[in-house]
PDB file of N, CA and C in Angstrom:
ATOM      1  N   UNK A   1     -13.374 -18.763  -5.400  1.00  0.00           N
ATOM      2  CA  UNK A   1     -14.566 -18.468  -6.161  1.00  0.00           C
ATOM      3  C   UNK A   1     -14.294 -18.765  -7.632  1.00  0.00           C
ATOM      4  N   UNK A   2     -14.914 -19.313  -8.192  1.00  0.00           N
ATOM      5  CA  UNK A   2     -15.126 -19.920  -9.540  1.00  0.00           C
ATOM      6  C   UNK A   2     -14.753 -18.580 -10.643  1.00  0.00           C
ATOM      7  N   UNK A   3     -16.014 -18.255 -10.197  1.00  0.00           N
ATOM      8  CA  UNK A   3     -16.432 -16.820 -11.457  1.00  0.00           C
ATOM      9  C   UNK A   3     -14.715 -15.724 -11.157  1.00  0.00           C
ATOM     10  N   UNK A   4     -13.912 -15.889 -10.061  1.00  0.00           N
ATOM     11  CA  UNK A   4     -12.634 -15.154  -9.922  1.00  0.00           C
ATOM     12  C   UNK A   4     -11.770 -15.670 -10.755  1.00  0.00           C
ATOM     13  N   UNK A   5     -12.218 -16.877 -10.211  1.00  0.00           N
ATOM     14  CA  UNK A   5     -10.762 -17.601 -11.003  1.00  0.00           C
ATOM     15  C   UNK A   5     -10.647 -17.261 -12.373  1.00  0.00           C
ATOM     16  N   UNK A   6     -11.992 -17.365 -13.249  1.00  0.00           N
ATOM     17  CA  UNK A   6     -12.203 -17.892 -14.591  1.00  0.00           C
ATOM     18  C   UNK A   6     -12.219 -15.982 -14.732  1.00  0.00           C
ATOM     19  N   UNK A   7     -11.969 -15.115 -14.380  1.00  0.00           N
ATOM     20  CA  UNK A   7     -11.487 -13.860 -15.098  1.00  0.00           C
ATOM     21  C   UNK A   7     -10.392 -13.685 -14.554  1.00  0.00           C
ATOM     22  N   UNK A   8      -9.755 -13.784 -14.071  1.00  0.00           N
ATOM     23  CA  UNK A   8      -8.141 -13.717 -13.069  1.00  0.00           C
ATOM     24  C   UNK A   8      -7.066 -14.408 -14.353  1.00  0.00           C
ATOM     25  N   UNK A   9      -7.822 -15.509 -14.875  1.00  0.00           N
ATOM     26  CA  UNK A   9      -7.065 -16.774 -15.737  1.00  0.00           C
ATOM     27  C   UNK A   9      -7.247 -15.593 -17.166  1.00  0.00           C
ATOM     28  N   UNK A  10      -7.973 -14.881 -17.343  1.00  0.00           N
ATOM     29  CA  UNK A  10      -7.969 -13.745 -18.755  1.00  0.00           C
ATOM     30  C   UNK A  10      -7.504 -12.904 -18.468  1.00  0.00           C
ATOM     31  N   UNK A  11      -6.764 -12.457 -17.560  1.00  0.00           N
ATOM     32  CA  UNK A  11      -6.234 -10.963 -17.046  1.00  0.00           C
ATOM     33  C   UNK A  11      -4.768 -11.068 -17.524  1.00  0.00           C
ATOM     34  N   UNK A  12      -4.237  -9.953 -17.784  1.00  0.00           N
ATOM     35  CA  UNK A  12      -2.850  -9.349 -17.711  1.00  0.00           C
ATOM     36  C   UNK A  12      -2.055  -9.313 -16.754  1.00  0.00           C
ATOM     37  N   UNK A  13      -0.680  -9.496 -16.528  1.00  0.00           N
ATOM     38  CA  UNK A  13      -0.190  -9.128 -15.471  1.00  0.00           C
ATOM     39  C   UNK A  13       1.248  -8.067 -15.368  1.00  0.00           C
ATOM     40  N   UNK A  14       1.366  -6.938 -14.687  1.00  0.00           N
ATOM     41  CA  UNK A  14       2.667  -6.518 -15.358  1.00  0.00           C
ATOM     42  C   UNK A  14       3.661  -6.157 -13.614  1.00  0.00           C
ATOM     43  N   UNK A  15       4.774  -6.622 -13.608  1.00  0.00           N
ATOM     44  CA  UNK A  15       5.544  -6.826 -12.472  1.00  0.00           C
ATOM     45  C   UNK A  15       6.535  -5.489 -12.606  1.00  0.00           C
ATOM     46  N   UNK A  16       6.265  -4.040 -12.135  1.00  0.00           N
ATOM     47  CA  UNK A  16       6.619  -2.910 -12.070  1.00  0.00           C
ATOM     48  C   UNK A  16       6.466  -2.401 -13.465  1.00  0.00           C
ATOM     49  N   UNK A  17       5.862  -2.614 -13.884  1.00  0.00           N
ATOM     50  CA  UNK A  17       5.636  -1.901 -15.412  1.00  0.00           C
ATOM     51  C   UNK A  17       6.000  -3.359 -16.470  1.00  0.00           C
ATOM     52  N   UNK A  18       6.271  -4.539 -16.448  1.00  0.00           N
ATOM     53  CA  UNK A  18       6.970  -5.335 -17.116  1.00  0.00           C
ATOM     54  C   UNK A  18       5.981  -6.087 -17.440  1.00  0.00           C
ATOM     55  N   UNK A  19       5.573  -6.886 -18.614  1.00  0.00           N
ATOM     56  CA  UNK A  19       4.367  -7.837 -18.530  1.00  0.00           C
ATOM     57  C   UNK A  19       4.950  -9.030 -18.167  1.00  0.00           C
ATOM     58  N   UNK A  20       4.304 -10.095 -17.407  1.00  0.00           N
ATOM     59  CA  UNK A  20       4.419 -11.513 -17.270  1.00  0.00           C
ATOM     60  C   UNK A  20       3.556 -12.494 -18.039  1.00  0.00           C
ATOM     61  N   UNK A  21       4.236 -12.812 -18.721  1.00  0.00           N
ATOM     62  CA  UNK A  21       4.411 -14.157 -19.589  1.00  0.00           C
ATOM     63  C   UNK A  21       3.876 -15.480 -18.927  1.00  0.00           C
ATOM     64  N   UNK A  22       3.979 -15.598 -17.580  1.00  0.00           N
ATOM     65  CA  UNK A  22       3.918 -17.062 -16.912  1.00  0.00           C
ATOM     66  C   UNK A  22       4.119 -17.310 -15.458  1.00  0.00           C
ATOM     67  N   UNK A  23       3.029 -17.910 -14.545  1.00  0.00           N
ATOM     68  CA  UNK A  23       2.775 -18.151 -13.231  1.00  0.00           C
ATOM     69  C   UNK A  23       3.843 -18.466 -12.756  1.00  0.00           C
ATOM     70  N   UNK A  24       4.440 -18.749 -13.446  1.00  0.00           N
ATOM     71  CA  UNK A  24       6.020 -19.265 -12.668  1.00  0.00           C
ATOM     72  C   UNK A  24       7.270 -17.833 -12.428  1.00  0.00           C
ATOM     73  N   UNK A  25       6.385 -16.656 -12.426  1.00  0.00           N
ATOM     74  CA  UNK A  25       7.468 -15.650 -12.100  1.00  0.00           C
ATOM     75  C   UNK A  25       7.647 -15.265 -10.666  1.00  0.00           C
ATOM     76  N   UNK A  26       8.813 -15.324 -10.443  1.00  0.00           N
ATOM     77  CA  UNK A  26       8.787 -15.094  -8.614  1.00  0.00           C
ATOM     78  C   UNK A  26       8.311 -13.729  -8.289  1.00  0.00           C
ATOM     79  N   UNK A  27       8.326 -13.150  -7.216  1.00  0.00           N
ATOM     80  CA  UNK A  27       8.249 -11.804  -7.024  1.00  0.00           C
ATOM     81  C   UNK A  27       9.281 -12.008  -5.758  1.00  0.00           C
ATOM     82  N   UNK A  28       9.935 -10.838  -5.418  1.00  0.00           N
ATOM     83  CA  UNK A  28      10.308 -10.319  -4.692  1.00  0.00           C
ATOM     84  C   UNK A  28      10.165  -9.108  -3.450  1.00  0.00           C
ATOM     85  N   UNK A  29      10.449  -9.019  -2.276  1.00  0.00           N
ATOM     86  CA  UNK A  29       9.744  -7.878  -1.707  1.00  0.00           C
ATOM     87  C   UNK A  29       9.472  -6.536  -3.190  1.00  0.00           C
ATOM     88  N   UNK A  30       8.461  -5.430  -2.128  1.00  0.00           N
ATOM     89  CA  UNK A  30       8.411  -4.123  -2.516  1.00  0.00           C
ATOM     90  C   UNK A  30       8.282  -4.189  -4.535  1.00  0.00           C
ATOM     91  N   UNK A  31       8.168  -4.792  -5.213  1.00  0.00           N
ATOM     92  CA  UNK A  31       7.638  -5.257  -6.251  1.00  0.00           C
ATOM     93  C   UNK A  31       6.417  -4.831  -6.479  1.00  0.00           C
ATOM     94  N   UNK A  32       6.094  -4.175  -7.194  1.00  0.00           N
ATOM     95  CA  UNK A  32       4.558  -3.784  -7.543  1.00  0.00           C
ATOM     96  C   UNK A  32       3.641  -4.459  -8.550  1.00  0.00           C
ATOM     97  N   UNK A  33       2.585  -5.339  -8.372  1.00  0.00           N
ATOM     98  CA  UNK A  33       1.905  -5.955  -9.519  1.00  0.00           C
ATOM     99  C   UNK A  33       0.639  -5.481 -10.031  1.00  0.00           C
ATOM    100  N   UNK A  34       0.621  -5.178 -11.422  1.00  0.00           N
ATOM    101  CA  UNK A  34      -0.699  -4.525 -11.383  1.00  0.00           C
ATOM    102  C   UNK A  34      -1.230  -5.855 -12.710  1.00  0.00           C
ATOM    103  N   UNK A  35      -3.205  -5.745 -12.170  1.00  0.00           N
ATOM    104  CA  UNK A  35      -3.802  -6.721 -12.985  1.00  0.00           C
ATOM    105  C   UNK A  35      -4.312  -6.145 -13.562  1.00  0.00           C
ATOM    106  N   UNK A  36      -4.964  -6.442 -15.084  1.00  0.00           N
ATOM    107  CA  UNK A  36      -5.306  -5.767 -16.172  1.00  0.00           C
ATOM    108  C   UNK A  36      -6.454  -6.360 -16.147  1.00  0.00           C
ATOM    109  N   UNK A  37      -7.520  -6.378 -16.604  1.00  0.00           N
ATOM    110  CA  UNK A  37      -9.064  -7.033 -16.446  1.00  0.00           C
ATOM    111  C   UNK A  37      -9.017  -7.336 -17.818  1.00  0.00           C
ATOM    112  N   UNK A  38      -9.773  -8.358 -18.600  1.00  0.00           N
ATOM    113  CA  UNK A  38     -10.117  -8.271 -20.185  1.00  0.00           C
ATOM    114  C   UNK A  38     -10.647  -7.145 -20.390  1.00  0.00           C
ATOM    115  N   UNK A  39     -10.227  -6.124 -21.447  1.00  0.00           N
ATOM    116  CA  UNK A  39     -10.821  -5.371 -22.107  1.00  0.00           C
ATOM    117  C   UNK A  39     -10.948  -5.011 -23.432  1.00  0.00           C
ATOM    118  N   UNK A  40     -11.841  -4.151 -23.883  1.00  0.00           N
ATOM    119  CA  UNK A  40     -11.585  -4.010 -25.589  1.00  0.00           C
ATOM    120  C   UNK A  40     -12.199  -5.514 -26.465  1.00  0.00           C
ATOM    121  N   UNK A  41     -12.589  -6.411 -25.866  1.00  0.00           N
ATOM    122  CA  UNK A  41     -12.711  -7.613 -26.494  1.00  0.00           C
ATOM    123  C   UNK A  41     -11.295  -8.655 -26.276  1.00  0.00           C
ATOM    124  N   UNK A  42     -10.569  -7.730 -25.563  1.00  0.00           N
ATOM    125  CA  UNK A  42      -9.200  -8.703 -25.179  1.00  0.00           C
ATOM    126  C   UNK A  42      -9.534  -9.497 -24.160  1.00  0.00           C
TER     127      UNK A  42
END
């Protein structure tokens, strides 16, 4: 879906509490990812 992609591509990402920097981070089992939505004008 278009309209996913194009807010997914503005979102945050943080890999057990850690932020990610770049699509190229692996994950590993049992790893927890949480997504941040734009907010605040961010």
């Amino acid at each position: 879906d278009a309209g996913l992609a194009k807010v997914l591509a503005r979102c945050s990402y943080l890999r057990d509490g850690i932020a990610v920097r770049t699509t190229a981070t692996e994950l590993a089992n049992a790893q927890t990812i949480d997504v941040l939505p734009p907010f605040a004008g961010g």
